[in-house]
Protein backbone atom coordinates (compact mmCIF):
# COMPACT_ATOMS: atom_id res chain seq x y z
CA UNK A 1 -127.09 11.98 156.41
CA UNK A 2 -125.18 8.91 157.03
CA UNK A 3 -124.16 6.18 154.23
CA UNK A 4 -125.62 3.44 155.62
CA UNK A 5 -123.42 0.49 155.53
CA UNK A 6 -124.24 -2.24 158.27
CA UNK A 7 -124.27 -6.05 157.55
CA UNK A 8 -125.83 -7.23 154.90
CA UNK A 9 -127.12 -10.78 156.23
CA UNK A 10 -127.25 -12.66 159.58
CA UNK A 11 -129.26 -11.78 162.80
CA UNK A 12 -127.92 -8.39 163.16
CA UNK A 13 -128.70 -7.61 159.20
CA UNK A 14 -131.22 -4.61 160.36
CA UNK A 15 -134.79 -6.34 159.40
CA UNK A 16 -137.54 -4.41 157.00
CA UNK A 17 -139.61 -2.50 158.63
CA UNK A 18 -143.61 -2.82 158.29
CA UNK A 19 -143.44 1.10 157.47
CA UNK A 20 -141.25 4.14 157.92
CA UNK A 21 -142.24 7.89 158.73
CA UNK A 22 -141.07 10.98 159.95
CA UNK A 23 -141.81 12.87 163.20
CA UNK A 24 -140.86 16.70 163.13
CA UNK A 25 -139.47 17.60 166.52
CA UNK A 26 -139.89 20.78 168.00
CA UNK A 27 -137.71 23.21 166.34
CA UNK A 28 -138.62 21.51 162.61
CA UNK A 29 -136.12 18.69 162.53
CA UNK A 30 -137.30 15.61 160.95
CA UNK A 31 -136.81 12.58 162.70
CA UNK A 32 -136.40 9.25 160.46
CA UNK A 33 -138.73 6.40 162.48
CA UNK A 34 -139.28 2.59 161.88
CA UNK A 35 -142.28 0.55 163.21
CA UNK A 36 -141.62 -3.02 163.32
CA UNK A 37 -144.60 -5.96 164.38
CA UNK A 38 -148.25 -5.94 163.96
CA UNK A 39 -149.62 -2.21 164.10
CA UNK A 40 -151.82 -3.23 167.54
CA UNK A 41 -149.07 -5.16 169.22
CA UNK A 42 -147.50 -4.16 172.98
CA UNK A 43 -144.94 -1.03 172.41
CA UNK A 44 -141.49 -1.01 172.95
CA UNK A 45 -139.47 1.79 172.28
CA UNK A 46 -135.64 1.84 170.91
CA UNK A 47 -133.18 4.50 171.77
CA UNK A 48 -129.77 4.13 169.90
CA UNK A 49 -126.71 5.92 170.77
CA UNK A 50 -123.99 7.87 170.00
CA UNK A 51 -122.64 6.92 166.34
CA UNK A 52 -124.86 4.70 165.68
CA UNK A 53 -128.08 4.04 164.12
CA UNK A 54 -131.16 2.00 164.23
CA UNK A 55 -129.12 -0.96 162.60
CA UNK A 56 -128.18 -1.19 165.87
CA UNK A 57 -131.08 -2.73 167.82
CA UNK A 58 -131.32 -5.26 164.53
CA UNK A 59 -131.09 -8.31 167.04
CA UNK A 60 -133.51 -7.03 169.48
CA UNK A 61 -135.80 -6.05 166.34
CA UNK A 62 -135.60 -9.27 165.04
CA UNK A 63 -136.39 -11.30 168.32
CA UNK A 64 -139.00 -8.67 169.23
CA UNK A 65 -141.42 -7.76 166.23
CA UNK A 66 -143.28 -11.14 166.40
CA UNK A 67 -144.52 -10.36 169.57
CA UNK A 68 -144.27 -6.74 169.99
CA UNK A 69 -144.98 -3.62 167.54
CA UNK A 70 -140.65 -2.60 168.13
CA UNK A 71 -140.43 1.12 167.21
CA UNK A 72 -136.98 2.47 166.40
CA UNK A 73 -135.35 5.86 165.18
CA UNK A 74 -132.53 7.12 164.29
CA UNK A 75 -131.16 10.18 166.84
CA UNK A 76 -130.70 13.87 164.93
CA UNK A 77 -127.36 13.47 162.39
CA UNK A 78 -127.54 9.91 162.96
CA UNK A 79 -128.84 7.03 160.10
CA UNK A 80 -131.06 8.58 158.25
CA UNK A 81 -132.60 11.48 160.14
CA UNK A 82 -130.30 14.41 159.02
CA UNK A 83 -127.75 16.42 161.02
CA UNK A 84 -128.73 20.04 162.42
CA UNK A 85 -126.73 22.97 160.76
CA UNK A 86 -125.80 24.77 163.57
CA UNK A 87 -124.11 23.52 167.16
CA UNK A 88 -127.51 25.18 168.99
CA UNK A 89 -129.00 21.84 167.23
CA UNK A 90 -127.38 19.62 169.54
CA UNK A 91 -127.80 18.97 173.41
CA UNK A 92 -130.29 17.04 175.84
CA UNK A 93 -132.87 19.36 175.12
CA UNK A 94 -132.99 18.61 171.40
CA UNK A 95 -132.65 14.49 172.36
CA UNK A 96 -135.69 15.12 174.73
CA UNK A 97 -137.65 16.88 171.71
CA UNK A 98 -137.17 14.41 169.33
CA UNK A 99 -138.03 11.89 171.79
CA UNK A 100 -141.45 13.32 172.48
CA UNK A 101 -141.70 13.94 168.80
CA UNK A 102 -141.64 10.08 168.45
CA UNK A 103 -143.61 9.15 170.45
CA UNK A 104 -146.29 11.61 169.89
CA UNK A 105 -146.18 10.33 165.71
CA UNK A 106 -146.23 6.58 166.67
CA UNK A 107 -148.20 6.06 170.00
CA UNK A 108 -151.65 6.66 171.03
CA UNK A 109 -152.36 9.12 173.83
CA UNK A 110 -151.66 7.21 176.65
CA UNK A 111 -150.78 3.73 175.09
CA UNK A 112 -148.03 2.45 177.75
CA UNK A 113 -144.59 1.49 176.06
CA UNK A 114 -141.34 -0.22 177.38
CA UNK A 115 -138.69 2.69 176.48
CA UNK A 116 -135.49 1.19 176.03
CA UNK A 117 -131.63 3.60 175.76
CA UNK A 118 -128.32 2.21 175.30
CA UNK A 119 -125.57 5.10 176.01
CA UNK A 120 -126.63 8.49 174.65
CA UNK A 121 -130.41 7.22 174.13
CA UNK A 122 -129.95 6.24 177.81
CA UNK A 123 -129.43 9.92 178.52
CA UNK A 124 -132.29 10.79 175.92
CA UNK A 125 -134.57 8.92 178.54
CA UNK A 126 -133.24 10.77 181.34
CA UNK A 127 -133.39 14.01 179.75
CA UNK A 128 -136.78 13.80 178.80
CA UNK A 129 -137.85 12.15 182.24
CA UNK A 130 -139.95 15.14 183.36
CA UNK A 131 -141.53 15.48 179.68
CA UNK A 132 -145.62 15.10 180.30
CA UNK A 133 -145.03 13.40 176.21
CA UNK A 134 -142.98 10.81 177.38
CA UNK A 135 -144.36 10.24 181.22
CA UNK A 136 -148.02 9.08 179.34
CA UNK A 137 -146.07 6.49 177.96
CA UNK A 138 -142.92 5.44 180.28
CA UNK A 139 -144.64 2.01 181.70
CA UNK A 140 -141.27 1.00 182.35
CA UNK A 141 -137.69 1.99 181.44
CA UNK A 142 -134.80 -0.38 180.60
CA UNK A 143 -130.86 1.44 180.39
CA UNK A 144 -128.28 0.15 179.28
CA UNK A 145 -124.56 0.86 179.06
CA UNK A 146 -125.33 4.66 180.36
CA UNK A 147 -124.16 7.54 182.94
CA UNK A 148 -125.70 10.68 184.00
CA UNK A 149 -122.96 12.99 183.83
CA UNK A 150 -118.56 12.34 184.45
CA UNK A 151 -118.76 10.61 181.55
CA UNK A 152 -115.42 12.00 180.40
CA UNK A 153 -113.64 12.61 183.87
CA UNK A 154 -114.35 8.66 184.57
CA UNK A 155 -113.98 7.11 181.16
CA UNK A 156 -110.97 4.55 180.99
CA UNK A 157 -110.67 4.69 176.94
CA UNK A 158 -107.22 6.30 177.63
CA UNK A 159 -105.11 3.50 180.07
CA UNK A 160 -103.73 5.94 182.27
CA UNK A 161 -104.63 7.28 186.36
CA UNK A 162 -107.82 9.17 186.65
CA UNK A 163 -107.13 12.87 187.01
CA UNK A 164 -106.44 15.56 184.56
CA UNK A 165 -104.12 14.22 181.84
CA UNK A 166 -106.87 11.65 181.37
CA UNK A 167 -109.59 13.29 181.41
CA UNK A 168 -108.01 16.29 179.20
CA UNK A 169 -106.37 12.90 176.52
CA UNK A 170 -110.11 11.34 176.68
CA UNK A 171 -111.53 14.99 175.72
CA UNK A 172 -109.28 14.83 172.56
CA UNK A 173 -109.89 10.91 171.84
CA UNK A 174 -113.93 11.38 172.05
CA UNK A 175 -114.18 14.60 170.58
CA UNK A 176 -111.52 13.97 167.56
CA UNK A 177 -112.54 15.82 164.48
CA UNK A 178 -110.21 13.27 162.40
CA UNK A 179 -112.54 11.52 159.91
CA UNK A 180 -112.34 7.77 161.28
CA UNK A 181 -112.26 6.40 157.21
CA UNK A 182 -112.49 2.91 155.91
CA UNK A 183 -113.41 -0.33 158.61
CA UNK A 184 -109.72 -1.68 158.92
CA UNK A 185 -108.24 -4.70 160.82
CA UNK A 186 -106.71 -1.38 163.05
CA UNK A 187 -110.27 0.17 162.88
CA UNK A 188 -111.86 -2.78 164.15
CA UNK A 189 -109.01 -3.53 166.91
CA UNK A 190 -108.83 0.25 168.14
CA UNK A 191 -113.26 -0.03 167.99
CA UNK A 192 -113.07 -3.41 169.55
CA UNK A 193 -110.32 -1.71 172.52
CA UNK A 194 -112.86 1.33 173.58
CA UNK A 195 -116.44 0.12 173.31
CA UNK A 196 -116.43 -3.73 173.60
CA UNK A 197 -115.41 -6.60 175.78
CA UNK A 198 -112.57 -8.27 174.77
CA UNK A 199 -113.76 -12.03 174.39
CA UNK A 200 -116.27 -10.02 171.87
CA UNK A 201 -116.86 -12.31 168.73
CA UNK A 202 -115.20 -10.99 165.41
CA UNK A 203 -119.02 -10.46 163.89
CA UNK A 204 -120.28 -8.69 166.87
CA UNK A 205 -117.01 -6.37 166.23
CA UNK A 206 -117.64 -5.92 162.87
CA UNK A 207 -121.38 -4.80 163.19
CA UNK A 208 -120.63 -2.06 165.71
CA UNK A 209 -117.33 -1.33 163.29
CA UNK A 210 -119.40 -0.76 160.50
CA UNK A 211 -122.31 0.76 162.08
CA UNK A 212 -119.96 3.53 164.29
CA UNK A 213 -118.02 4.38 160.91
CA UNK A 214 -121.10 5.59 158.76
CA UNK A 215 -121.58 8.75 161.60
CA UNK A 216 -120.74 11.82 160.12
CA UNK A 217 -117.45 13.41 161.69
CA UNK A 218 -118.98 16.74 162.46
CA UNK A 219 -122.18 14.81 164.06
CA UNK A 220 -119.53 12.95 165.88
CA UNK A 221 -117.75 15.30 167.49
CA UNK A 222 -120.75 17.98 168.18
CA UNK A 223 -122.44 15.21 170.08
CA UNK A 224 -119.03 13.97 172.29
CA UNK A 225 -118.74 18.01 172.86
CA UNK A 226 -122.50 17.59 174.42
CA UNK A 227 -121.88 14.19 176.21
CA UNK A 228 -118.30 16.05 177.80
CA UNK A 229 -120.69 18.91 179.45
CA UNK A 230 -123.63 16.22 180.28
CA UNK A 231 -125.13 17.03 183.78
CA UNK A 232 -128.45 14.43 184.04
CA UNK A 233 -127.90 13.68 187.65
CA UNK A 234 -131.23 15.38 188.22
CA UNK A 235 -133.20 13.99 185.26
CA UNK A 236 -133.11 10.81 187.46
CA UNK A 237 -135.24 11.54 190.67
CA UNK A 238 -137.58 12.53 187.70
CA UNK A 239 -137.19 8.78 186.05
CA UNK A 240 -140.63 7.70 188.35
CA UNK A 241 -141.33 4.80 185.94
CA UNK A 242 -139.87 1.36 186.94
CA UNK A 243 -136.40 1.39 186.00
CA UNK A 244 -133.75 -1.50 185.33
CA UNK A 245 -130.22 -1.10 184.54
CA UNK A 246 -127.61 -3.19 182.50
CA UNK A 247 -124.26 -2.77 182.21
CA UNK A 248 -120.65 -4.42 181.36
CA UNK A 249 -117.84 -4.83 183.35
CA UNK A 250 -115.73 -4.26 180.90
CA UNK A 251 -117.49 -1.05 179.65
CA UNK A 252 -114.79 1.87 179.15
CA UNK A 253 -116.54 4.45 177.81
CA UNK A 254 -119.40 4.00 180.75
CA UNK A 255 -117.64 2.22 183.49
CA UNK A 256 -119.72 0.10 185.55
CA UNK A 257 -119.60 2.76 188.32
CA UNK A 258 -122.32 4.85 186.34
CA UNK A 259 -124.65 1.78 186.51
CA UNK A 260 -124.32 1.28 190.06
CA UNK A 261 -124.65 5.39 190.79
CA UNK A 262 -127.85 5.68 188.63
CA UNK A 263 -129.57 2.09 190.10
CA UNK A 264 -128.98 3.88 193.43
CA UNK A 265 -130.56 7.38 192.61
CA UNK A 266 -133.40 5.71 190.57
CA UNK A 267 -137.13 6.29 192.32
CA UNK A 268 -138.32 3.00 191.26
CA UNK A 269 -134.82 0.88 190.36
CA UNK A 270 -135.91 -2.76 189.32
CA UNK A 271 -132.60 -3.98 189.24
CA UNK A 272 -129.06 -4.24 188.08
CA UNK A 273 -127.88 -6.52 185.69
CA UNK A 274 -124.17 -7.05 185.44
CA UNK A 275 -122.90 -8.13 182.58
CA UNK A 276 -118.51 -9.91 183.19
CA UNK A 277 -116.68 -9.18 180.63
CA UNK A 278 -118.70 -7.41 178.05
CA UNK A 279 -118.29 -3.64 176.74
CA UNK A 280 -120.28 -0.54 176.19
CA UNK A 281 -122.35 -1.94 173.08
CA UNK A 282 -124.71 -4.53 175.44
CA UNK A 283 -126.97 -4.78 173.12
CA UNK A 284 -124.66 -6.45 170.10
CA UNK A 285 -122.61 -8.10 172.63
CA UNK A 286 -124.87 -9.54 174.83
CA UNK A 287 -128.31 -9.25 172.72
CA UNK A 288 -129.77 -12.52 174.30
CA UNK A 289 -129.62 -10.83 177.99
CA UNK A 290 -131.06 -7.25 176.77
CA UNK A 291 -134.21 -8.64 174.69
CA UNK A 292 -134.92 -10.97 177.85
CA UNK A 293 -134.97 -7.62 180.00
CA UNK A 294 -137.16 -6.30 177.60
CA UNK A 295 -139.44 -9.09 177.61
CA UNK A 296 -139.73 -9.26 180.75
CA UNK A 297 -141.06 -5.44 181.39
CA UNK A 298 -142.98 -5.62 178.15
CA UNK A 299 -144.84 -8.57 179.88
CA UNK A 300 -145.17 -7.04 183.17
CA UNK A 301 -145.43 -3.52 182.89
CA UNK A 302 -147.49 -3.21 179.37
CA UNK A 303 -149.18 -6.83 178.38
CA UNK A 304 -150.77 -6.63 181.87
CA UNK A 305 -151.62 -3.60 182.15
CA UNK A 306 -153.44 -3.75 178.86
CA UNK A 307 -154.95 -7.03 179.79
CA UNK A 308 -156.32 -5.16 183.00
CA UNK A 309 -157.46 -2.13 180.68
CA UNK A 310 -159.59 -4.59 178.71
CA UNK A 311 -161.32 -5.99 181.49
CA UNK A 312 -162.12 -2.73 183.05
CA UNK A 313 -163.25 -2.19 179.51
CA UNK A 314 -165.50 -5.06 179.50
CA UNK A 315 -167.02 -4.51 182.75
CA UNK A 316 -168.27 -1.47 181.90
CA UNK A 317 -170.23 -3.10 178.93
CA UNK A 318 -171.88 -5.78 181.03
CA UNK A 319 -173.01 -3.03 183.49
């Protein structure tokens, strides 16, 4: 499992959690879950991506958990929900288990949610699209900073002319199997250069820094071996839940041409947001504009919908 080391204070010091507990997906591995907000509050769900952990959704935790019950996990070898043995242990199938796995331990049949995916726990959603585990409970989807598949063919991490020698210098850049050691000022500058915009505040760099170093090297580079093969176009026509998309300008490891592809092949797209200037990690850089999202489909697609369930409820009394 991964040291955890993220900020200590400020808003993206990862709150304490009302409680913590462990869903067992499907072939036995146990998923490490956090429930923040009242235990009968509106649902929304938190999807974290590659290298990182739930730390990273602390400013949408902490903006959210008055209002909403926020429910966040860390993905398999990430935080603290231990890394599979074997390679078979990674690949969408296992993100889509471990998805329904989490919902199944934390949501009653049926309760709608707001499921929410920045990067790989974009591609988590898609994955599990078709899954009758997480359709129950899809009342709306928010992505952020995602693609469906390309991801390495159309990445601009390496400054060079998209065609081979990129795509085969990207391979080796994502999929290093170099231990990335100790949070430097060249750690933070080289993090700071691939994944966020570069007006991004020193903080905001530091947070991801930290976060992104804790991932275990062999977790690192099993997933990026996963996210090079990554064919999701599909999983998309299945995304039948109101969809919106965000996404940076600036973004190279999921260039903004990924957000306008999957807003075109969503069923039921609500929208892109475009983000000048900012990076791949949306929701540290730009954490104001991704809980507003949020808000706005918890209010519309789950607070009313419950309000209406309550009134059918009620009706049926008085008859």
């Amino acid at each position: 499992m991964s040291r955890l080391t993220h900020v200590r204070g400020g808003p993206y010091a990862p709150p304490v959690p009302a409680h913590e507990l462990t869903a067992v997906s499907a072939d036995g591995a146990r998923i490490h879950v956090e429930v923040h907000g009242a235990e009968h509050a509106p649902a929304v769900v938190l999807v974290h991506g590659w290298t990182c952990s739930t730390a990273f959704w602390a400013a949408q935790i902490r903006a959210l958990s008055g209002a909403y019950r926020v429910i966040a996990y860390d993905q398999r070898g990430h935080g603290r929900t231990e890394a599979p043995l074997e390679p078979a242990g990674y690949g969408t199938r296992a993100l889509a288990d471990d998805l329904e796995a989490v919902l199944a331990a934390t949501l009653a049949p049926g309760e709608p949610a707001v499921l929410v995916g920045h990067s790989m726990g974009g591609m988590t959603l898609m994955a599990a699209a078709g899954r009758p585990g997480v359709r129950e409970h899809a009342a709306a989807v928010l992505l952020c900073s995602t693609g469906s598949s390309r991801l390495v063919s159309e990445s601009t991490v390496v400054p060079l002319r998209a065609g081979g020698l990129r795509t085969r210098l990207t391979r080796r850049v994502l999929g290093a199997r170099a231990p990335l050691g100790p949070v430097t000022p060249l750690a933070r500058r080289a993090l700071k250069y691939a994944t966020m915009g570069p007006g991004s505040a020193p903080e905001r760099v530091e947070v991801c820094a930290r976060i992104v170093h804790t991932c275990p090297r062999v977790v690192r580079y099993r997933w990026a071996h996963v996210l090079d093969e990554l064919h999701l176009d599909a999983g998309l026509g299945e995304l039948t839940a109101p969809t919106a998309v965000i996404a940076g300008t600036a973004d190279r490891m999921t260039p903004f041409v990924h957000a306008r592809r999957i807003a075109a092949a969503l069923p039921h797209c609500l929208g892109l947001t475009e983000l000048t200037g900012v990076g791949h990690m949306t929701p540290v850089e730009a954490p104001e504009v991704v809980t507003g999202r949020i808000v706005e489909l918890a209010d519309t697609y789950v607070v009313r919908d419950r309000k209406r369930g309550l009134g059918r409820e009620m009706e049926r009394e008085g008859a």
